[in-house]
C-alpha atoms as a PDB file:
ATOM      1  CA  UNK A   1       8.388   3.093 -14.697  1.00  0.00           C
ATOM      2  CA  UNK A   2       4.506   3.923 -13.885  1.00  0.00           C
ATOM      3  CA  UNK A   3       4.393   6.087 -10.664  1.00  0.00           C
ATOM      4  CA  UNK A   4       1.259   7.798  -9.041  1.00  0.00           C
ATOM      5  CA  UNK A   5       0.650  11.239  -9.870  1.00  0.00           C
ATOM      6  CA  UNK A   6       0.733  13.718  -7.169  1.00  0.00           C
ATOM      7  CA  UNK A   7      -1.730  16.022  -6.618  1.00  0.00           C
ATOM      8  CA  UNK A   8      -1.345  16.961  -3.256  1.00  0.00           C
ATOM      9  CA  UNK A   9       1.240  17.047  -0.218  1.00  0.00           C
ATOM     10  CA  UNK A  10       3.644  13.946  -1.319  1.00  0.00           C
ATOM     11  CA  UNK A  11       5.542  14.237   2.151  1.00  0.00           C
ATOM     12  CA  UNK A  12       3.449  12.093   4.127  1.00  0.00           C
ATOM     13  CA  UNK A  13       5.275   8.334   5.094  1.00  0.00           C
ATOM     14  CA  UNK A  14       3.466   5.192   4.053  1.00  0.00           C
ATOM     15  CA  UNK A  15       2.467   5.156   7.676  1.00  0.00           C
ATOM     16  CA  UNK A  16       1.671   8.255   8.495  1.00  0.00           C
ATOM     17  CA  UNK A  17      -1.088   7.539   5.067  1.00  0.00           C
ATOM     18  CA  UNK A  18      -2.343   4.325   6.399  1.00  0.00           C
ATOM     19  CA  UNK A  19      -2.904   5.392  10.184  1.00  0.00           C
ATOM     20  CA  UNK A  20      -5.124   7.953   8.243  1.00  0.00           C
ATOM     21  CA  UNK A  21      -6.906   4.924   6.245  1.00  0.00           C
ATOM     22  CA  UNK A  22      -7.413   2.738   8.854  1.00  0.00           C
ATOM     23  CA  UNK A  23      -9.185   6.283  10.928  1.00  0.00           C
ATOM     24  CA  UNK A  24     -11.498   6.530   8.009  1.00  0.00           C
ATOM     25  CA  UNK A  25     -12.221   2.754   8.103  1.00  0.00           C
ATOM     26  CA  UNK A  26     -13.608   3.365  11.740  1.00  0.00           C
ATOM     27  CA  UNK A  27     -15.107   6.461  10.992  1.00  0.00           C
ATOM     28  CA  UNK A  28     -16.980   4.604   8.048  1.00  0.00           C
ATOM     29  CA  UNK A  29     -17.993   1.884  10.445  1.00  0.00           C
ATOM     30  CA  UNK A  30     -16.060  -0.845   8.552  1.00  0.00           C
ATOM     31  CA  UNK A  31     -16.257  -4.421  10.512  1.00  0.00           C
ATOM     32  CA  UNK A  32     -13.003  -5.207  12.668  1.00  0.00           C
ATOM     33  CA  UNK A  33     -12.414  -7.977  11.167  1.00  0.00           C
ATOM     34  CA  UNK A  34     -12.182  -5.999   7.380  1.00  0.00           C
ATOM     35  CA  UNK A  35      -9.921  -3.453   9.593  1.00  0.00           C
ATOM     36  CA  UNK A  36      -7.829  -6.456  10.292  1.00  0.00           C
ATOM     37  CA  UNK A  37      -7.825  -7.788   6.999  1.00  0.00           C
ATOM     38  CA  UNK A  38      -6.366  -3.961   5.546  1.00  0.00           C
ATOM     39  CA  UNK A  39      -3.693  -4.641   7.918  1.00  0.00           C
ATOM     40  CA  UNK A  40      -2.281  -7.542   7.572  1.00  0.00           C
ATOM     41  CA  UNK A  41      -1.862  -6.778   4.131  1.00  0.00           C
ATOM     42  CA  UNK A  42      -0.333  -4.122   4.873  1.00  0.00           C
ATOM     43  CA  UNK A  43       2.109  -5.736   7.026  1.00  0.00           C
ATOM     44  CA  UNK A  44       3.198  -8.005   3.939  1.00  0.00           C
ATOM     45  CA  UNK A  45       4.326  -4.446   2.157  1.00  0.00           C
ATOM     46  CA  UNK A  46       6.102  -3.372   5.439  1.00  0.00           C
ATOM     47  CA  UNK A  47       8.054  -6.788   5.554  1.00  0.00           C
ATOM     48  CA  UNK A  48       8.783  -6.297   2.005  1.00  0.00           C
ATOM     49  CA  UNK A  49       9.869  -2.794   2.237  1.00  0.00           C
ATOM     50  CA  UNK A  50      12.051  -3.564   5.287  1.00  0.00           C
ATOM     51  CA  UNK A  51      14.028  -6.671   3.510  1.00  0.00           C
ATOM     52  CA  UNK A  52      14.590  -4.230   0.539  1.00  0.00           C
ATOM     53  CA  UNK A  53      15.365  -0.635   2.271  1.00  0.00           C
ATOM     54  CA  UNK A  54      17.066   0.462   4.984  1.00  0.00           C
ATOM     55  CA  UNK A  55      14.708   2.705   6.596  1.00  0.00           C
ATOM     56  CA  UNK A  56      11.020   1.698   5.294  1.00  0.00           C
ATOM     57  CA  UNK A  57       9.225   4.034   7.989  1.00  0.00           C
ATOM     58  CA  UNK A  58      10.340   7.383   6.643  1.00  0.00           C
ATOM     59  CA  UNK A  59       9.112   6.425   3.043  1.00  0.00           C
ATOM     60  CA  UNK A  60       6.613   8.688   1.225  1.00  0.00           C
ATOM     61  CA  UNK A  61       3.288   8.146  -0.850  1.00  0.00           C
ATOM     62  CA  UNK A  62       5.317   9.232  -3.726  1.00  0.00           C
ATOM     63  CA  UNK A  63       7.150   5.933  -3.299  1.00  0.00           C
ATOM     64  CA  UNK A  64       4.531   3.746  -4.393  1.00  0.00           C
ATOM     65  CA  UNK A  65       4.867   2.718  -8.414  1.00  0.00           C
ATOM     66  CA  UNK A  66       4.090  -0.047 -10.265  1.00  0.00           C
ATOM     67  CA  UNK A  67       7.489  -1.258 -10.192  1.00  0.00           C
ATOM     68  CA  UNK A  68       7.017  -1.605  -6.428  1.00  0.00           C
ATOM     69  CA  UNK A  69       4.077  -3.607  -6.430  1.00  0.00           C
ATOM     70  CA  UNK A  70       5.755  -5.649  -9.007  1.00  0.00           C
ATOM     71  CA  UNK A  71       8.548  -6.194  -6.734  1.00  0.00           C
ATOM     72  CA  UNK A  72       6.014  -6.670  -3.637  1.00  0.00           C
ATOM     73  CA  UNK A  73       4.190  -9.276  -5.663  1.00  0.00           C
ATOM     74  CA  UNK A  74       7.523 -11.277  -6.710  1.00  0.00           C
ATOM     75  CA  UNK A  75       9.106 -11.248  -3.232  1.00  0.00           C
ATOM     76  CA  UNK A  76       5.576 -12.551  -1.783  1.00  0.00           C
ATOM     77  CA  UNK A  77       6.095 -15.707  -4.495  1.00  0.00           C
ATOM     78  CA  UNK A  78       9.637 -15.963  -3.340  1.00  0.00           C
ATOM     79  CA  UNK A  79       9.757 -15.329   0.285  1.00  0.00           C
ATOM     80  CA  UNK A  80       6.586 -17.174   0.957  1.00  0.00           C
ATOM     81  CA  UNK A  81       5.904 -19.334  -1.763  1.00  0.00           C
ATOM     82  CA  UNK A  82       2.127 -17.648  -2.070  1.00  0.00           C
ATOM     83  CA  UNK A  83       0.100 -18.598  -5.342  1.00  0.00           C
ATOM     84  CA  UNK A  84      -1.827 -16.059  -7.248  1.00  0.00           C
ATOM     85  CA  UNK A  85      -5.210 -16.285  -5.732  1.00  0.00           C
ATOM     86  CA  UNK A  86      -3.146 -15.653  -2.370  1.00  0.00           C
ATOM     87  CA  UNK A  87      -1.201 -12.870  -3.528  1.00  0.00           C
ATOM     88  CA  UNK A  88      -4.798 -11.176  -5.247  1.00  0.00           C
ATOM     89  CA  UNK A  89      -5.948 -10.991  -1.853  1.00  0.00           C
ATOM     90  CA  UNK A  90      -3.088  -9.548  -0.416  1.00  0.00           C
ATOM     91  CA  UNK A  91      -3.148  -6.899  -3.173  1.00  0.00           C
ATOM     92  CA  UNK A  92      -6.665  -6.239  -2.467  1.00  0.00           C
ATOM     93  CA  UNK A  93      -6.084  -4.945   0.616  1.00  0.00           C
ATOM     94  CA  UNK A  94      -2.868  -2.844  -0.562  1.00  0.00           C
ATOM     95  CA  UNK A  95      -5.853  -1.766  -3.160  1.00  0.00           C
ATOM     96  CA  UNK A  96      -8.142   0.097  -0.885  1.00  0.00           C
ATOM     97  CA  UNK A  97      -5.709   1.684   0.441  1.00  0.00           C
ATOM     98  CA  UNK A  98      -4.420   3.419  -2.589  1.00  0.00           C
ATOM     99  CA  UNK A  99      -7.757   4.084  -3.553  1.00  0.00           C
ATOM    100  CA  UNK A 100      -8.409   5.695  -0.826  1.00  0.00           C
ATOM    101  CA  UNK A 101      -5.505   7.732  -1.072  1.00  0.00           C
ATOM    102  CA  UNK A 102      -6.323   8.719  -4.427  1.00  0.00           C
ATOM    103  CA  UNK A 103     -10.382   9.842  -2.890  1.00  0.00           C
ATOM    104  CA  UNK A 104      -8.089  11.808  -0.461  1.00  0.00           C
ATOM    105  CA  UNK A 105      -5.819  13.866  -3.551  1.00  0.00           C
ATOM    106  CA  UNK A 106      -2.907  12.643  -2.568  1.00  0.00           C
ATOM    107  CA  UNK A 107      -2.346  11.249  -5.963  1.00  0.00           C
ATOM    108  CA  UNK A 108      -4.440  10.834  -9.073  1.00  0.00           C
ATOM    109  CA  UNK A 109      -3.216   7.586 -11.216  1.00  0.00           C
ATOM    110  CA  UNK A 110      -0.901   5.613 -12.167  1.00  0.00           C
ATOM    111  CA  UNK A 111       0.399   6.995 -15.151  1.00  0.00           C
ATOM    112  CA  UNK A 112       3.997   6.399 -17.315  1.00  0.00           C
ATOM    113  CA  UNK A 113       7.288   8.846 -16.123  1.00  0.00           C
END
């Protein structure tokens, strides 16, 4: 299973890392509406993460693996009957954020375990 190296403190939640994305989007000046966009994308991962875990808010960074986002993309085909193009764009916000936590140190790649 592929899993993002760690380079710095993995404790922080999923949302503790994207209320810390979404203050760099401001603080970068980035439109509302592309704020918006980062969002609801990231709302599709919460949904996910809630049908599939018990308690989704207290997960960390060093959560995230391919495996997930494998999962993420099969339960938005499932649950909501998205196509690919659909789905792309969903993952394209989920995108920005990781890269942005990987600008940030929090983890360096995705790399085999």
């Amino acid at each position: 299973m592929e899993r993002l190296k760690i380079i710095r403190d993995n404790s922080l939640t999923l949302k503790e890392a994207f209320e810390k994305f979404i203050r760099n989007c401001k603080i970068k000046d980035l439109s509302e509406y592309t704020i918006i966009y980062y969002k609801k994308s990231y709302n599709y991962l919460t949904k996910y993460l809630k049908s599939e875990y018990d308690n989704p808010e207290n997960i960390t960074i060093k959560y995230l693996s391919k495996e997930v986002v494998d999962e993420f993309i099969y339960w938005l085909k499932d649950n909501y009957n998205m196509k690919n193009v659909t789905i792309n764009t969903r993952l394209r916000g989920i995108r920005a954020f990781l890269y942005y936590l990987m600008e940030q140190k929090y983890f360096e790649r995705l790399h085999q375990d």
